[in-house]
N, C-alpha and C. Protein backbone atom coordinates (compact mmCIF):
# COMPACT_ATOMS: atom_id res chain seq x y z
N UNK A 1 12.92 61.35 -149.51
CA UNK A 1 13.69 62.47 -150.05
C UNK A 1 13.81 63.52 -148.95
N UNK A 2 15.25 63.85 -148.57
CA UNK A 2 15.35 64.80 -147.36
C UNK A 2 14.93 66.26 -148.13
N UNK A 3 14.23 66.87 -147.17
CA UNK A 3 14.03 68.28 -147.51
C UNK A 3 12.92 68.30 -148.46
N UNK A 4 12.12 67.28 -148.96
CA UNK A 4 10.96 67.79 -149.55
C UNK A 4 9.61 68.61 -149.01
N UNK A 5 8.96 69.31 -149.71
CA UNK A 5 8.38 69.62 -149.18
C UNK A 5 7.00 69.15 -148.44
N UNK A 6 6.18 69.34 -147.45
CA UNK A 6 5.50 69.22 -147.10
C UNK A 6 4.32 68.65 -147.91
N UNK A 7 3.61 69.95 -148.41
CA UNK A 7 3.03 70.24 -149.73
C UNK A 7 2.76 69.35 -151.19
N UNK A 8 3.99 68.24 -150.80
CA UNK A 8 4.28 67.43 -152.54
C UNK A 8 3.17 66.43 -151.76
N UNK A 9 3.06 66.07 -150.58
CA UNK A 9 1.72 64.89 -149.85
C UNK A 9 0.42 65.03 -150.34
N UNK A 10 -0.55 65.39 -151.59
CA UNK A 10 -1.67 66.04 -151.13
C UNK A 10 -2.68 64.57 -151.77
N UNK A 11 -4.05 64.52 -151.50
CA UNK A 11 -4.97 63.49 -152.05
C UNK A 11 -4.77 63.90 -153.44
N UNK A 12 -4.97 65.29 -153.74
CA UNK A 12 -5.24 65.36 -155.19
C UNK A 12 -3.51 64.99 -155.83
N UNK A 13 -2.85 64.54 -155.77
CA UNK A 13 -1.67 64.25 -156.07
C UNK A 13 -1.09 62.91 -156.00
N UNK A 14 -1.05 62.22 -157.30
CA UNK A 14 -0.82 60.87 -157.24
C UNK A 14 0.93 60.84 -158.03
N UNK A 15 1.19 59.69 -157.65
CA UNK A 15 2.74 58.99 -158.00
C UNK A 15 2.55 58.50 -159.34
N UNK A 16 3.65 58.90 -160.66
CA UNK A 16 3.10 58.46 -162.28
C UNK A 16 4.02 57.14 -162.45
N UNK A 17 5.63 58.11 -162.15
CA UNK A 17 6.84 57.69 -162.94
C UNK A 17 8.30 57.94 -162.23
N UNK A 18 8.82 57.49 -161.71
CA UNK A 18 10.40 57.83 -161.52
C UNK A 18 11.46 57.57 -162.45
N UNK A 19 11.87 58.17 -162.47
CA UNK A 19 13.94 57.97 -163.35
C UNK A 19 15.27 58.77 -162.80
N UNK A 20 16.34 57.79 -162.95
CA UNK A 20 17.65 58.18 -162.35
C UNK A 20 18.09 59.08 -163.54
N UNK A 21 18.91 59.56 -163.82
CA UNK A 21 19.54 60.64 -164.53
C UNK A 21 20.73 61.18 -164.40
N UNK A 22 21.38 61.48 -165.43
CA UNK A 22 22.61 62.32 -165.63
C UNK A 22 22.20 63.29 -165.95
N UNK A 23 22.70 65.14 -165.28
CA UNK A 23 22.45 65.98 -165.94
C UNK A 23 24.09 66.36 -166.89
N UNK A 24 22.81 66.99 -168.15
CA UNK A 24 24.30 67.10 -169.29
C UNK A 24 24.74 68.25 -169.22
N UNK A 25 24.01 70.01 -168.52
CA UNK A 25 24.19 71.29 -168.53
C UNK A 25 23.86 71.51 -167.21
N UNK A 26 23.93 72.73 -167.02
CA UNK A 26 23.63 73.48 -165.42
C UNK A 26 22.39 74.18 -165.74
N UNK A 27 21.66 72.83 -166.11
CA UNK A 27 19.62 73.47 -166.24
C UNK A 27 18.85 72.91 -164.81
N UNK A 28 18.49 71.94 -164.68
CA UNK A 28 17.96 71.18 -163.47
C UNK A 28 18.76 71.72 -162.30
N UNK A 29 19.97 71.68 -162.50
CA UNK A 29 21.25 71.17 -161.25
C UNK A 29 22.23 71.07 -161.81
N UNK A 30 23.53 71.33 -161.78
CA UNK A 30 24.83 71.19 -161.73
C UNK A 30 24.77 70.00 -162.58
N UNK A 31 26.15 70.64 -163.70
CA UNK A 31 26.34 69.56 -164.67
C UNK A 31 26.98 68.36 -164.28
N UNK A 32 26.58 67.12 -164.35
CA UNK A 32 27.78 65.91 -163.92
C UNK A 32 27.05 65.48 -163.05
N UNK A 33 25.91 65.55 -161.98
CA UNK A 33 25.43 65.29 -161.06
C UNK A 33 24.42 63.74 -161.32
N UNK A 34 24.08 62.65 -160.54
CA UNK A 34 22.82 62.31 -160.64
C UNK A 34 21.65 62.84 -160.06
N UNK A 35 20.74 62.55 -160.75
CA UNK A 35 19.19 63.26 -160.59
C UNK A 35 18.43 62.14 -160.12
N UNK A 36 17.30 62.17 -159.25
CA UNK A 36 16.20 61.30 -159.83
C UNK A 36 15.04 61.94 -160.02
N UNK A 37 14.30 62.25 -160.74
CA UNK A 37 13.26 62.94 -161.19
C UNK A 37 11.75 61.76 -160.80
N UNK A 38 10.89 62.41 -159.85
CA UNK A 38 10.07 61.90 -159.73
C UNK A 38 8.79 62.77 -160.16
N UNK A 39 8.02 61.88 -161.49
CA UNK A 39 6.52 62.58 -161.94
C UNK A 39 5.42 62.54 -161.05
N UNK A 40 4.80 63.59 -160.62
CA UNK A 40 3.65 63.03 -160.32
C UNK A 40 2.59 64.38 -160.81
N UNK A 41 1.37 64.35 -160.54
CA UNK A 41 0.34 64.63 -161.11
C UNK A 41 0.17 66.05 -162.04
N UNK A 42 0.94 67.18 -161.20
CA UNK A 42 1.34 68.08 -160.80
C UNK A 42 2.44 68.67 -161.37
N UNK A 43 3.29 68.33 -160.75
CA UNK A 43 4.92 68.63 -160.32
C UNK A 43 5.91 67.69 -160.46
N UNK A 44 7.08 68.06 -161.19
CA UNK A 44 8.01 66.92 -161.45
C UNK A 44 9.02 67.59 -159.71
N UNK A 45 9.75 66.28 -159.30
CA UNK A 45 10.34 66.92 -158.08
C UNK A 45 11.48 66.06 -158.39
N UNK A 46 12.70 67.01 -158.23
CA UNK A 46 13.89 66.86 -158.90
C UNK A 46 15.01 66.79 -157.13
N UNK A 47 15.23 65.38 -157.09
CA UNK A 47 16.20 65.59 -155.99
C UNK A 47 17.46 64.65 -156.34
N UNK A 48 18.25 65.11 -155.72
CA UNK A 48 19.69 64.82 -156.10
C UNK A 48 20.67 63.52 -155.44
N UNK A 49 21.17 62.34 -155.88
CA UNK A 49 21.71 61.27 -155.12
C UNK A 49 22.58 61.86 -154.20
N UNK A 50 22.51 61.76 -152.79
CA UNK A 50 24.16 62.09 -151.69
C UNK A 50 24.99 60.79 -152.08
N UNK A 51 26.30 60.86 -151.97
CA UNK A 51 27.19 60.08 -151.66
C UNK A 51 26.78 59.37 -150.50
N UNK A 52 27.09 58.04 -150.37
CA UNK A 52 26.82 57.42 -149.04
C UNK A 52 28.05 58.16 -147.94
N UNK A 53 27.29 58.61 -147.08
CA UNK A 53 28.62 58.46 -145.61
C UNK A 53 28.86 57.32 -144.61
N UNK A 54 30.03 57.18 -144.32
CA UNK A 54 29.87 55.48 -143.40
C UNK A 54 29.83 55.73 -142.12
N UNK A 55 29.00 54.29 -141.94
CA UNK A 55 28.47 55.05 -140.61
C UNK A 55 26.96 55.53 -140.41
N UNK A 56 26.93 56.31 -141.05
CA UNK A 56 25.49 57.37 -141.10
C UNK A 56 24.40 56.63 -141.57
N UNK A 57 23.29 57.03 -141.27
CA UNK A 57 22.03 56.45 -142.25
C UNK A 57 20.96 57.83 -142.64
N UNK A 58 21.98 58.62 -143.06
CA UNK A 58 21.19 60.07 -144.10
C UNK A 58 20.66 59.39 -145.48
N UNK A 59 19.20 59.85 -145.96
CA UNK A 59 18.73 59.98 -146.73
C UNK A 59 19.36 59.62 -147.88
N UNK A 60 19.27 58.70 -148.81
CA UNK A 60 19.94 58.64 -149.91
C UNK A 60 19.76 60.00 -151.00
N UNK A 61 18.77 60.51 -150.92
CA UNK A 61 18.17 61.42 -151.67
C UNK A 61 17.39 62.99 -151.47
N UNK A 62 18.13 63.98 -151.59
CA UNK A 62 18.13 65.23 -151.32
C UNK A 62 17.30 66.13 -152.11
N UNK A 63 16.15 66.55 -151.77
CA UNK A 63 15.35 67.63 -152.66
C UNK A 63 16.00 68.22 -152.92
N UNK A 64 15.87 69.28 -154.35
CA UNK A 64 16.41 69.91 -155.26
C UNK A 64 15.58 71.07 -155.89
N UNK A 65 14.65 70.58 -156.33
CA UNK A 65 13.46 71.84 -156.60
C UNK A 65 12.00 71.02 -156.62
N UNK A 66 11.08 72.02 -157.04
CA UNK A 66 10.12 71.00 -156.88
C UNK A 66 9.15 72.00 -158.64
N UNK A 67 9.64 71.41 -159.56
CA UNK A 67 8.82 71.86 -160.89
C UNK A 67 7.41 71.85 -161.08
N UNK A 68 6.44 72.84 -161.32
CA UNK A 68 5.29 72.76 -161.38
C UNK A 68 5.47 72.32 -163.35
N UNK A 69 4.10 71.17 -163.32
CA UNK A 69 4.64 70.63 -164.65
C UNK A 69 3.51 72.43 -166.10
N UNK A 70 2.86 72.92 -164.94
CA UNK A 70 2.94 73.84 -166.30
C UNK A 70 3.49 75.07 -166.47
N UNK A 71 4.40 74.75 -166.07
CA UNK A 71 6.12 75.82 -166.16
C UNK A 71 7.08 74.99 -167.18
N UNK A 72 6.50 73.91 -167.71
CA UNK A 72 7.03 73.00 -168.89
C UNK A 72 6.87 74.04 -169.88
N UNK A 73 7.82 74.12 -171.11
CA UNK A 73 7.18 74.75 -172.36
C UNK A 73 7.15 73.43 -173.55
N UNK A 74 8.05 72.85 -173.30
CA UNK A 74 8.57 71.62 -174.40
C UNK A 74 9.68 70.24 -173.67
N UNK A 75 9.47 69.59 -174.50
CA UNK A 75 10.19 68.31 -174.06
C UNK A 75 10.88 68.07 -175.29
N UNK A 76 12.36 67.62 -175.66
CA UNK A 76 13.23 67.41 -176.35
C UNK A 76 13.52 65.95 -176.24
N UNK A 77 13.34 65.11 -177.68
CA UNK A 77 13.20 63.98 -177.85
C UNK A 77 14.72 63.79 -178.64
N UNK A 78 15.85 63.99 -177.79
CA UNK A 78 17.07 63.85 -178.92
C UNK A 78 17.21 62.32 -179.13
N UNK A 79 17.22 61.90 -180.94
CA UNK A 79 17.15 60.87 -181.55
C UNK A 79 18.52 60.57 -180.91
N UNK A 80 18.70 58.85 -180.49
CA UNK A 80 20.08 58.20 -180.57
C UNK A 80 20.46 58.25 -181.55
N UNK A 81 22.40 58.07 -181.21
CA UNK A 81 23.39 58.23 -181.72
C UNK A 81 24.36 57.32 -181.84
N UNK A 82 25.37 57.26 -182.62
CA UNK A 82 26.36 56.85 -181.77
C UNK A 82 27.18 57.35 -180.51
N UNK A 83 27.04 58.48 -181.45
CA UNK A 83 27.61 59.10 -179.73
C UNK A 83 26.84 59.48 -178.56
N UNK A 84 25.64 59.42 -178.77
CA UNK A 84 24.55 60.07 -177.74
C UNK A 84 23.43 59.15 -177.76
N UNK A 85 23.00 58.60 -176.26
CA UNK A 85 22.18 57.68 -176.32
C UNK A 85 21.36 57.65 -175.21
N UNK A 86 19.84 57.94 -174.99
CA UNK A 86 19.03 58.13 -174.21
C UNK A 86 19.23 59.60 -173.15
N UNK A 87 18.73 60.28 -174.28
CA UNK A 87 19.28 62.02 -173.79
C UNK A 87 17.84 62.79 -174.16
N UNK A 88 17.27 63.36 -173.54
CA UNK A 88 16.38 64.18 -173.67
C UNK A 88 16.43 65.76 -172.92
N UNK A 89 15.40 66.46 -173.21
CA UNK A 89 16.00 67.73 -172.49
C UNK A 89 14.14 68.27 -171.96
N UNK A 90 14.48 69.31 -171.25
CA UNK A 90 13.07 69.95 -170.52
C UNK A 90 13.37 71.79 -170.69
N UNK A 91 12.43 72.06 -171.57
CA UNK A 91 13.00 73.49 -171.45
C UNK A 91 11.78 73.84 -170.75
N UNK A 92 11.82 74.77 -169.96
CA UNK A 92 10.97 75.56 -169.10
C UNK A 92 11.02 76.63 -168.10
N UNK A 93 10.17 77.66 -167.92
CA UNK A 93 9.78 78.34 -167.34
C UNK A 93 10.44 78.58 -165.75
N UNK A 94 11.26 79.39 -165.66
CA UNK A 94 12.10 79.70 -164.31
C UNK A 94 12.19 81.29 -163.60
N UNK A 95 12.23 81.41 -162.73
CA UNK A 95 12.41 82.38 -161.79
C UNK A 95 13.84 82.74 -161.21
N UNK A 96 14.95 81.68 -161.57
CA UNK A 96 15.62 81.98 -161.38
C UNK A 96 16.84 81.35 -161.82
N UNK A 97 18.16 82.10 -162.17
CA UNK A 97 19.46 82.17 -163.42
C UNK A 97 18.50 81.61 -164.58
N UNK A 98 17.92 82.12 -165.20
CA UNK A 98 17.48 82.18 -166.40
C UNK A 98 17.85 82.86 -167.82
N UNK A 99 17.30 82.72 -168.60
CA UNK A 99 17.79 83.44 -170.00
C UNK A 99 16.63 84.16 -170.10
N UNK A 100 16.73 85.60 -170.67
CA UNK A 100 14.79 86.12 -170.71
C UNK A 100 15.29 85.89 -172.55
N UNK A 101 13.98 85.68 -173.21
CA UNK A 101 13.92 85.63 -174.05
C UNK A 101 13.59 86.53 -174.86
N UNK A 102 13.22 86.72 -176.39
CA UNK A 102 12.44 88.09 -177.23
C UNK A 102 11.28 88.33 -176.49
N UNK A 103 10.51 87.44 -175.39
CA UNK A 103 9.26 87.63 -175.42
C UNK A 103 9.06 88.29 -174.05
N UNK A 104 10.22 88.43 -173.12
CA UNK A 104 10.49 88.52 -172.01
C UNK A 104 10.26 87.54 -170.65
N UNK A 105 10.23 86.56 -171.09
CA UNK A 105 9.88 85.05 -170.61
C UNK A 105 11.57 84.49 -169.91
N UNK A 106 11.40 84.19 -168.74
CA UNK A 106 12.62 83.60 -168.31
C UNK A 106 12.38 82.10 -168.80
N UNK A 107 13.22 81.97 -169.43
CA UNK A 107 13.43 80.22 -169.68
C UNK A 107 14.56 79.27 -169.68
N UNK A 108 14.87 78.21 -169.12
CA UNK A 108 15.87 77.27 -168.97
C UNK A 108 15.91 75.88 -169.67
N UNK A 109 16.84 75.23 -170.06
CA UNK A 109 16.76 74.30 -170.79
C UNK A 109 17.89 72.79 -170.10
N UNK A 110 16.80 72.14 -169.58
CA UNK A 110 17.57 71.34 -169.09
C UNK A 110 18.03 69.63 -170.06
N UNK A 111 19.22 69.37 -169.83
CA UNK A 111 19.74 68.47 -170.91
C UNK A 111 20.32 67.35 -169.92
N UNK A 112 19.49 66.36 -170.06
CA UNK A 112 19.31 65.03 -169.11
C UNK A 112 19.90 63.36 -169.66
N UNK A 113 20.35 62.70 -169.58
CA UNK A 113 20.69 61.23 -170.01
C UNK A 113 20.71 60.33 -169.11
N UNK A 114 19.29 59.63 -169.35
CA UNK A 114 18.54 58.50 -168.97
C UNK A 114 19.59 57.36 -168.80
N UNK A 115 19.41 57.09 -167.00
CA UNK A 115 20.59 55.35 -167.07
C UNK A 115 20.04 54.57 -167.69
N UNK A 116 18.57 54.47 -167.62
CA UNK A 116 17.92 53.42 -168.53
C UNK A 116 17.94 52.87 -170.08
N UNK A 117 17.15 52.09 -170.23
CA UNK A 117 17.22 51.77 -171.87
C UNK A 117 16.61 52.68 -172.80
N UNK A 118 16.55 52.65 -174.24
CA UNK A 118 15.85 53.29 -174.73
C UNK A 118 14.41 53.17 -174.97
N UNK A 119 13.83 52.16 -174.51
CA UNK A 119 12.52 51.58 -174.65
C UNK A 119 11.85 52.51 -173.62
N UNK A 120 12.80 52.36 -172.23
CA UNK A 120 12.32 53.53 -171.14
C UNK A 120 12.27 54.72 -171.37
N UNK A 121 13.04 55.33 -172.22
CA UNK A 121 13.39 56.71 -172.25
C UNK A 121 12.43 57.04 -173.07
N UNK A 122 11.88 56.49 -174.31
CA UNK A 122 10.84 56.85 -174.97
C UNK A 122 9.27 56.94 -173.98
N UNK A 123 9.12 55.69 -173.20
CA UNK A 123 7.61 55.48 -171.65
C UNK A 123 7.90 56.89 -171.40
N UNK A 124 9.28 57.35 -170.47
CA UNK A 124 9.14 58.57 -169.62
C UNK A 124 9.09 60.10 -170.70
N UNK A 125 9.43 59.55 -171.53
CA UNK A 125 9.04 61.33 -172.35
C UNK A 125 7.28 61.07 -172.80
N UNK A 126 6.75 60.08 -172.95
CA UNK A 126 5.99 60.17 -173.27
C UNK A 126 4.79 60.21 -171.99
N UNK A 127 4.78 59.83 -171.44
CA UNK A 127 4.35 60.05 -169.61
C UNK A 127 4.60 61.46 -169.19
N UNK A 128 5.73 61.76 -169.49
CA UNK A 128 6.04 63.50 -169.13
C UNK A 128 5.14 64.60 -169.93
N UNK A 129 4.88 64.19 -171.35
CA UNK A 129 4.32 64.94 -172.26
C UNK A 129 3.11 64.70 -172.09
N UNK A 130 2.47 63.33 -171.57
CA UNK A 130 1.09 63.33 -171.57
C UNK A 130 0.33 64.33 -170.17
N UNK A 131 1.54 64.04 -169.14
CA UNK A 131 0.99 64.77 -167.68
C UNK A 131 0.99 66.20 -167.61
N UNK A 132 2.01 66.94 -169.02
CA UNK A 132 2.34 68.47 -168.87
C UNK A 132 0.84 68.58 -169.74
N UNK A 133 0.33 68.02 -170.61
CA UNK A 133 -0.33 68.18 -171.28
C UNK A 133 -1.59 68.12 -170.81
N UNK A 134 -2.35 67.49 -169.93
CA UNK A 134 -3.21 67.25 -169.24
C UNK A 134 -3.02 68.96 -168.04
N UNK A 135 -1.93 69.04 -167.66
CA UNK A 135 -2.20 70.16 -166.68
C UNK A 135 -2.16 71.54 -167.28
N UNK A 136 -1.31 71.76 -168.65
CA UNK A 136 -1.48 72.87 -169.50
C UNK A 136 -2.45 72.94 -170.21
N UNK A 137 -3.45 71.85 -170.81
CA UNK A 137 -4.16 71.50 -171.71
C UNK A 137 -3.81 71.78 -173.18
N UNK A 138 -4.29 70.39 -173.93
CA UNK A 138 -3.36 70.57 -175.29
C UNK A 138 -3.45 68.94 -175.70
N UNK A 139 -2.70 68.65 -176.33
CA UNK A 139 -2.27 67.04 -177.08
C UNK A 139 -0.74 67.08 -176.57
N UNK A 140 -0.18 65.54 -176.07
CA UNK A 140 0.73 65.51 -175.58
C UNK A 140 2.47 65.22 -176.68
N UNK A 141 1.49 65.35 -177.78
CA UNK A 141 2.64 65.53 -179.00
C UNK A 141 2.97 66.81 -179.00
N UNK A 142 2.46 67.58 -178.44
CA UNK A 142 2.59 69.01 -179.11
C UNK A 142 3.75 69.92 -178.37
N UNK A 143 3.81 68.72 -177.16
CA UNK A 143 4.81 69.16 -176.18
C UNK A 143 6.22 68.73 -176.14
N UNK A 144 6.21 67.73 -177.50
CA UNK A 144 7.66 66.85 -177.90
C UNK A 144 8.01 67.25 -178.88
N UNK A 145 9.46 67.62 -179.14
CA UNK A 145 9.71 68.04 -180.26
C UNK A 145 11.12 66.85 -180.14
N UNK A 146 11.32 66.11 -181.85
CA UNK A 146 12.20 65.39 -181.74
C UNK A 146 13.55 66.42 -182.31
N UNK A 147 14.38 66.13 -181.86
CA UNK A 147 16.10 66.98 -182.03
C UNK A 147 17.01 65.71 -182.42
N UNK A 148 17.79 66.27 -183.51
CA UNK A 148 18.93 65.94 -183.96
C UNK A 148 20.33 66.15 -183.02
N UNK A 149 20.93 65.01 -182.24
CA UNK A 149 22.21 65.29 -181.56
C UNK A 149 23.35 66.18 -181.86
N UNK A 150 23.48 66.82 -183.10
CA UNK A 150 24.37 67.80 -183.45
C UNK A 150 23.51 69.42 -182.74
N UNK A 151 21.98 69.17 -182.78
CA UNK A 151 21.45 70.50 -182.52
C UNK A 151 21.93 70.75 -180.68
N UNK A 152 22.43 69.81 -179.97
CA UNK A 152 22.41 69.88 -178.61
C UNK A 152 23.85 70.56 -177.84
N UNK A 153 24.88 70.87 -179.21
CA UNK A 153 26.32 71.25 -178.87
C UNK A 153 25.82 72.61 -178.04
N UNK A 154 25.01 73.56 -178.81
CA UNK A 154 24.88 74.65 -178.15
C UNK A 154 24.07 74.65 -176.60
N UNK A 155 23.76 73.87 -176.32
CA UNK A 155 23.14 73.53 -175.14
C UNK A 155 23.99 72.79 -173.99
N UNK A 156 24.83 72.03 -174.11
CA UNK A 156 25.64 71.62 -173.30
C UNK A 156 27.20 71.86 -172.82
N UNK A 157 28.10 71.84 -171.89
CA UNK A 157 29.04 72.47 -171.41
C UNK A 157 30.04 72.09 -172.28
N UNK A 158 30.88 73.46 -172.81
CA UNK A 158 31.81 73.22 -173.62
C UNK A 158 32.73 72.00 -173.24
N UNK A 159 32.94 72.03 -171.92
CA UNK A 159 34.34 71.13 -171.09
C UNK A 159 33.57 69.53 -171.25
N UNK A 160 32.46 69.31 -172.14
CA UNK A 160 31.97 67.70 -171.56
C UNK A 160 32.45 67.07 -172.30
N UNK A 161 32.37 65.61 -172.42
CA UNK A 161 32.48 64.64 -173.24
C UNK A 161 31.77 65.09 -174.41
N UNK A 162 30.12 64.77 -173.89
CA UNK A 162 29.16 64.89 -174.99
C UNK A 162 29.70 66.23 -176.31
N UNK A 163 30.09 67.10 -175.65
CA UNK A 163 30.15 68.68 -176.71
C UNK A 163 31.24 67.92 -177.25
N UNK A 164 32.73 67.53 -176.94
CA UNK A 164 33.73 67.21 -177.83
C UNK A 164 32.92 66.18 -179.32
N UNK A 165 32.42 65.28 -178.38
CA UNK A 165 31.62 64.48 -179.50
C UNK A 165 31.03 65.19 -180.32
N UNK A 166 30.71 65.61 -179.99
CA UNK A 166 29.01 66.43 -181.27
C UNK A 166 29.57 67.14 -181.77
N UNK A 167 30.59 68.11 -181.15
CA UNK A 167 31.23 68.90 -181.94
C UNK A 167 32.20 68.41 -183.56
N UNK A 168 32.63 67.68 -182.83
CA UNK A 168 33.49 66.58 -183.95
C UNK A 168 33.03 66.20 -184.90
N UNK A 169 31.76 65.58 -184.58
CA UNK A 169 30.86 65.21 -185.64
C UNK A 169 30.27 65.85 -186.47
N UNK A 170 30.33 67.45 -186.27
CA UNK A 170 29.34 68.54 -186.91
C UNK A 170 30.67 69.02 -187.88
N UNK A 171 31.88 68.97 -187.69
CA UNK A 171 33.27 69.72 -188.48
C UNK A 171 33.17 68.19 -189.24
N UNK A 172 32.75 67.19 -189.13
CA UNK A 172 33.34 65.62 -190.14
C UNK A 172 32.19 66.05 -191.12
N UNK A 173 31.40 66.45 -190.82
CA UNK A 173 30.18 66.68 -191.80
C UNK A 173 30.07 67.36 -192.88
């Protein structure tokens, strides 16, 4: 990963879980983008696919941020759909373009869709919730909350696919 940091190398820091990704909002990174999100002990580290250039042999994969996992507040387990399928979200703790909340807490909510299957997507939320949970201390249920795909319209970009869908589906209702 070009541009990671130094710092992500350490003994006390082991490798859990990787996944490729679609982001669905401008929480992680720019909506429309691929992600690959790599877990490890610590810190989720969020870097971004380059386009291949021809010719070149640059890095397939560009650091992006580097998430400390107890800047997690919750993990969003959105149930499949028909229209929505292997989508989860990460709301958490930011320093920067944030929302402050009633409590005065900056917080961001990132809305993600797994290339993988759903068998995977359930391993990595549950791997994610067990590792935030271990570094926040707690039970790693406590950090999943399951969501209904109509609750995610307000969270994602009016202009997407996904919002026309959900939206549609919430006026058929």
């Amino acid at each position: 990963v070009d541009g990671c940091p130094v710092e992500v190398v350490s003994s006390n820091r082991l490798f859990i879980s990787r996944v490729d990704v679609s982001t669905l909002n401008d929480g992680l990174y720019r909506s429309g983008e691929r992600l690959a999100l790599y877990l490890l002990t610590d810190v989720l580290e969020v870097a971004k696919w380059r386009n291949r250039s021809h010719g070149k042999s640059a890095p397939l994969l560009k650091h992006i941020q580097l998430l400390p996992l107890n800047n997690i507040i919750s993990i969003w387990d959105v149930q499949d759909g028909e229209e929505c399928k292997n989508i989860f979200a990460v709301k958490y703790k930011s320093i920067e373009n944030a929302i402050i909340d009633t409590n005065g807490q900056e917080e961001k909510l990132s809305v993600l869709q797994l290339f993988d299957d759903r068998a995977f997507k359930s391993k990595w939320v549950n791997a994610l919730a067990k590792q935030t949970a271990e570094v926040n201390g707690g039970k790693p249920e406590s950090f999943v909350q399951q969501m209904e795909p109509s609750e995610l319209a307000s969270h994602v970009k009016k202009s997407s696919k996904l919002f026309k869908k959900l939206r549609g589906k919430t006026k058929a209702e």
